[in-house]
N, C-alpha and C. Protein backbone atom coordinates (compact mmCIF):
# COMPACT_ATOMS: atom_id res chain seq x y z
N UNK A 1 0.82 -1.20 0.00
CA UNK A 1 0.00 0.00 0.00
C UNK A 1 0.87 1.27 0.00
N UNK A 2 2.08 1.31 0.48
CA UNK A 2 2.85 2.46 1.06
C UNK A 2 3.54 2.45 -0.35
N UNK A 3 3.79 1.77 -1.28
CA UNK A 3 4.46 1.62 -2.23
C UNK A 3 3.54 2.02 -3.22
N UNK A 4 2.21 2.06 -3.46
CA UNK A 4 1.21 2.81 -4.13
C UNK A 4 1.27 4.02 -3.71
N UNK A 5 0.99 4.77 -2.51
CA UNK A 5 0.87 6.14 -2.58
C UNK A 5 2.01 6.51 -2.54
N UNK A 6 3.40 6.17 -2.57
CA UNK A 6 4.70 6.84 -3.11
C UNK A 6 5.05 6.93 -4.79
N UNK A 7 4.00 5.79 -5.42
CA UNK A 7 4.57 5.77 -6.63
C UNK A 7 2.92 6.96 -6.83
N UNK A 8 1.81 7.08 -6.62
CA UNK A 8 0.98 8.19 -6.90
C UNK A 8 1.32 9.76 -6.71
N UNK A 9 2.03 9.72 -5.04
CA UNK A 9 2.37 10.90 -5.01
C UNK A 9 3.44 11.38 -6.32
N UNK A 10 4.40 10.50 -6.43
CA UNK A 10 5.15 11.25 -7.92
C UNK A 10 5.10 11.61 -8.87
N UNK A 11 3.59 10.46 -8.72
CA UNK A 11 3.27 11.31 -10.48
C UNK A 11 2.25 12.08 -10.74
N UNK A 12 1.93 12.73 -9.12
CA UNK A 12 1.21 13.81 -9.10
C UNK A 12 2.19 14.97 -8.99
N UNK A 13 3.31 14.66 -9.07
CA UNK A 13 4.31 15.79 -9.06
C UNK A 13 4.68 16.30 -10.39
N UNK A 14 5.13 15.64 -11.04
CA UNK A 14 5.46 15.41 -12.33
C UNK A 14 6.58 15.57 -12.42
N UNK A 15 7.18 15.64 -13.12
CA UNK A 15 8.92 16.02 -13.46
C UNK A 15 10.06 16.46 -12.48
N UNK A 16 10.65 15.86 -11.72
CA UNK A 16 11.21 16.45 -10.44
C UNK A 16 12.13 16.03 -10.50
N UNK A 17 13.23 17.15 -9.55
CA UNK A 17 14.88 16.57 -9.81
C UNK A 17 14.76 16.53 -8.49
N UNK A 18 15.54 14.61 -7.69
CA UNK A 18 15.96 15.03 -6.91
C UNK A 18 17.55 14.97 -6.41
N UNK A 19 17.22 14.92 -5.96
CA UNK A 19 19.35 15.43 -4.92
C UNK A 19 19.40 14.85 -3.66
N UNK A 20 19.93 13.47 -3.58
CA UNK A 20 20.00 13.39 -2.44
C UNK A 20 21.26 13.90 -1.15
N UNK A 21 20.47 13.60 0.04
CA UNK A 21 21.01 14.68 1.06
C UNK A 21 21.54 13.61 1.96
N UNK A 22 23.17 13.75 2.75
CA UNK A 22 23.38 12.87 3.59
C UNK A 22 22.44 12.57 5.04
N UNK A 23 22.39 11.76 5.32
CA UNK A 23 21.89 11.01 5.79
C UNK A 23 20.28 10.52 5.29
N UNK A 24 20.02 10.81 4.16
CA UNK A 24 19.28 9.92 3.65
C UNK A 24 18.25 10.23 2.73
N UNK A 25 18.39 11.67 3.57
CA UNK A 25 17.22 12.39 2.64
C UNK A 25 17.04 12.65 1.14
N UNK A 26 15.77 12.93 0.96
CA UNK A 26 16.29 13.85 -0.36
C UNK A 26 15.31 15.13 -0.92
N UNK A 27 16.23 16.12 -1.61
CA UNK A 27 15.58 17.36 -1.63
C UNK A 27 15.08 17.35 -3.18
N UNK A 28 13.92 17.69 -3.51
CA UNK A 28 12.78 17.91 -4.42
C UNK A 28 12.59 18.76 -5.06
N UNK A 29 12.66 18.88 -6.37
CA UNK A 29 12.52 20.38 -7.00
C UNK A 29 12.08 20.39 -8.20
N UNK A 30 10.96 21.14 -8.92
CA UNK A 30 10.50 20.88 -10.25
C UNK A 30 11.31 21.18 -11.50
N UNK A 31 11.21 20.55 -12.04
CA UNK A 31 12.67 20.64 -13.56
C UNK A 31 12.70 21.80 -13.55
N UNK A 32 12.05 22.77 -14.07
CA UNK A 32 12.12 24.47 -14.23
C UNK A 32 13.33 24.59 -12.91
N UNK A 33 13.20 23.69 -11.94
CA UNK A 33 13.72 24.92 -11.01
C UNK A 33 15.75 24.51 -11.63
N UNK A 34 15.65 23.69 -12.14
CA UNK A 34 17.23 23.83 -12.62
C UNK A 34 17.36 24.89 -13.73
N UNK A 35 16.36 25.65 -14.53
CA UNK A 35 16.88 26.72 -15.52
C UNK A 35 16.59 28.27 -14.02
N UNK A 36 15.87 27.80 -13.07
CA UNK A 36 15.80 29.53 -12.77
C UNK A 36 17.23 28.79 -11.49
N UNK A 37 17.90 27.85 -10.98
CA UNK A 37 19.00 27.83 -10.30
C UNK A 37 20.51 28.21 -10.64
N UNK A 38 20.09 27.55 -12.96
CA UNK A 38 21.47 28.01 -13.39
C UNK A 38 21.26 29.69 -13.55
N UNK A 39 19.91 30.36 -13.76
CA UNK A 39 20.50 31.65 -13.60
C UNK A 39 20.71 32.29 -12.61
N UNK A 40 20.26 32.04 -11.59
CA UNK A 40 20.68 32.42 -10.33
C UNK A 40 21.79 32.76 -9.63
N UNK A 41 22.79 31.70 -10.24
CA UNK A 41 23.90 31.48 -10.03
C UNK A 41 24.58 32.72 -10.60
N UNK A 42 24.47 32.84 -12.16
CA UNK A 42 25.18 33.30 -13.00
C UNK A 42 24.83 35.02 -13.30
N UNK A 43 23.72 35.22 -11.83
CA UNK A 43 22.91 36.52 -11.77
C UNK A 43 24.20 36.73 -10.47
N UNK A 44 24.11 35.87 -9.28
CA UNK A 44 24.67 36.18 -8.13
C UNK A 44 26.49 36.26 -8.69
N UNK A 45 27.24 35.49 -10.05
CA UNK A 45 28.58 35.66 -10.24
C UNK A 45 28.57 36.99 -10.41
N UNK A 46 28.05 38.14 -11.19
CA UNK A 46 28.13 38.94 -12.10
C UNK A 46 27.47 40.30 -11.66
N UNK A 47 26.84 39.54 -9.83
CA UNK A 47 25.85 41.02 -9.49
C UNK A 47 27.17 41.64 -7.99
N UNK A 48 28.09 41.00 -7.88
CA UNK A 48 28.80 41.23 -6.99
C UNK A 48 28.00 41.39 -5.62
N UNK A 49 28.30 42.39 -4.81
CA UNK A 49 27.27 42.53 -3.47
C UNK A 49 26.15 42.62 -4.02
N UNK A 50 25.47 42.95 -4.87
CA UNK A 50 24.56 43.40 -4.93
C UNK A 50 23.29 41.98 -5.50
N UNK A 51 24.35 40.86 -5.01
CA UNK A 51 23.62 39.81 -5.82
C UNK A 51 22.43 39.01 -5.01
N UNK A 52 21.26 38.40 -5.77
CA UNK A 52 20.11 37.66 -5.48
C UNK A 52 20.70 36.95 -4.20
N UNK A 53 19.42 36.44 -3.27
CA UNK A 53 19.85 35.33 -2.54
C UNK A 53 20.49 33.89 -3.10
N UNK A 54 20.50 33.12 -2.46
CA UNK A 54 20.93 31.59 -3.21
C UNK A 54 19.60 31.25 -3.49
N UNK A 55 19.15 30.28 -4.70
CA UNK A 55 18.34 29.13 -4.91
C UNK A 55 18.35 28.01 -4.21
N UNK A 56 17.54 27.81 -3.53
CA UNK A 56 17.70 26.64 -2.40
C UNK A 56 18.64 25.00 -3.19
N UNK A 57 18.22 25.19 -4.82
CA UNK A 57 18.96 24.13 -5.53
C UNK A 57 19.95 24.02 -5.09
N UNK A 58 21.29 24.98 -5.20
CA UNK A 58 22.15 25.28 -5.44
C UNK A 58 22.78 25.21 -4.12
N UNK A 59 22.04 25.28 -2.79
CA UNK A 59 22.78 24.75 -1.58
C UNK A 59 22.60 22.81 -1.55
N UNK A 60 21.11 22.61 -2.00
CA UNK A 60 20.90 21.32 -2.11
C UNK A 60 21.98 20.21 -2.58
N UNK A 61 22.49 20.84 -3.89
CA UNK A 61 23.68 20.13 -4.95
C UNK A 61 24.53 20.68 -4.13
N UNK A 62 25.22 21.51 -3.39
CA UNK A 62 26.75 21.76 -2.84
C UNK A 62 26.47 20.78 -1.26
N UNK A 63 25.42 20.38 -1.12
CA UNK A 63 25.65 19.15 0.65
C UNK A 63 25.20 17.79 -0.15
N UNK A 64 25.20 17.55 -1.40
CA UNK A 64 24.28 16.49 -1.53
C UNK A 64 25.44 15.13 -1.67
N UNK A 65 25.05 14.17 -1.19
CA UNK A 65 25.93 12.91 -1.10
C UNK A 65 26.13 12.22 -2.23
N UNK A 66 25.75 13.07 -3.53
CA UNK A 66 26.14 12.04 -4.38
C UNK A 66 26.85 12.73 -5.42
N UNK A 67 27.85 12.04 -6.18
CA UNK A 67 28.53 13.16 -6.42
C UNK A 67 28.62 13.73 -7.89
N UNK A 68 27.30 13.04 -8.33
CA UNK A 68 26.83 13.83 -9.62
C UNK A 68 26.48 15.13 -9.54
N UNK A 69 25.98 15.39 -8.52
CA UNK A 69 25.46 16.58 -7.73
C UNK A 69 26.48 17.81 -7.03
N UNK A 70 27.43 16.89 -6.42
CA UNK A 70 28.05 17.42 -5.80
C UNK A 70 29.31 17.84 -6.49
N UNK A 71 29.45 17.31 -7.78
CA UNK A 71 30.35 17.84 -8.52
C UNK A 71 29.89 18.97 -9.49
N UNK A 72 29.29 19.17 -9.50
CA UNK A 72 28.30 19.73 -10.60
C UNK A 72 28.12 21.16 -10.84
N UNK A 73 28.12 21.80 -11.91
CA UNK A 73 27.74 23.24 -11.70
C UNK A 73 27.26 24.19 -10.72
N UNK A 74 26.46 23.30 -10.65
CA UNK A 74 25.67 24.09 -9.32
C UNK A 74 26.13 23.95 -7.79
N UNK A 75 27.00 23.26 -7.69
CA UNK A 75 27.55 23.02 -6.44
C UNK A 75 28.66 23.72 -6.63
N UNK A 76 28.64 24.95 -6.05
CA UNK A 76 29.53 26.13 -6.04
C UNK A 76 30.69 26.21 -4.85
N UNK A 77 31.92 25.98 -4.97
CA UNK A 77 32.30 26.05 -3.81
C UNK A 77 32.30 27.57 -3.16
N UNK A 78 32.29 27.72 -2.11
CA UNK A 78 32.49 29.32 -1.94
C UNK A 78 31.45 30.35 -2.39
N UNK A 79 32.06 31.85 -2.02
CA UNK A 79 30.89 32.57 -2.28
C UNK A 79 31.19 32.88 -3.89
N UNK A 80 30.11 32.43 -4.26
CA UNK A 80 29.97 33.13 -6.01
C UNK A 80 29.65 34.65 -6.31
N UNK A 81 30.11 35.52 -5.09
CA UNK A 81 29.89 36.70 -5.43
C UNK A 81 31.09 37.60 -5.57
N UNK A 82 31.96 36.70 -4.95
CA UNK A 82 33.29 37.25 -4.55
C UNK A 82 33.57 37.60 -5.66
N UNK A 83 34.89 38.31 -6.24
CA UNK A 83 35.49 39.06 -7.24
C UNK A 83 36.75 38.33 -7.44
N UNK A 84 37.01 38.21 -9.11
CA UNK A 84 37.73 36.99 -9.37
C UNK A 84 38.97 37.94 -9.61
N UNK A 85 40.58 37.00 -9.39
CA UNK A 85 41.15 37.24 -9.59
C UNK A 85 41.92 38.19 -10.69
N UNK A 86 42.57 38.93 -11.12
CA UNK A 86 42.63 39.86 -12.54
C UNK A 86 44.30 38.44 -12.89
N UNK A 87 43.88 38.15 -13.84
CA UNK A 87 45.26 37.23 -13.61
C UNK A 87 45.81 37.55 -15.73
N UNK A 88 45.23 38.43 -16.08
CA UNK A 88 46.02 38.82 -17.05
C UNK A 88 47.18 40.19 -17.46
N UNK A 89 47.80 39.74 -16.26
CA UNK A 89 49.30 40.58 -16.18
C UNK A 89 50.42 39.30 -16.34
């Protein structure tokens, strides 16, 4: 029975990425939310202080235990707002 309303609840979800989280969990997010996480990101590289909060994705993929995730674009090490090196001298 418990195996019916887990396989109903999902596909009342529809399309979902998830990420799992150490110790067991896992965090849930509708496909869209990976195009508004990659801009998020690439809003917060480029807005310096002045940048968006994080996308909850994007902390999800930087703790997540697996390491498709955790290697991944979106798993940012550090602050992505910081100011990058000038390294063409």
């Amino acid at each position: 029975m418990r195996g019916r309303l887990r396989r109903l609840e999902r596909l009342a979800e529809g399309n979902v990425v998830s990420i799992p989280q150490p110790g067991g969990t896992v965090m849930r997010f509708p496909e869209g939310a990976l195009k508004d996480a990659y801009l998020n990101l690439m809003s917060r590289m480029s807005a310096g202080e002045a940048a968006p909060p994080e996308h909850p994705l994007l902390e999800a993929a930087r703790d997540s235990a697996d390491p498709k995730w955790s290697g991944s674009i979106f798993a940012t090490d550090g602050d992505a707002t910081a100011p990058v090196e000038d390294l063409s001298e």
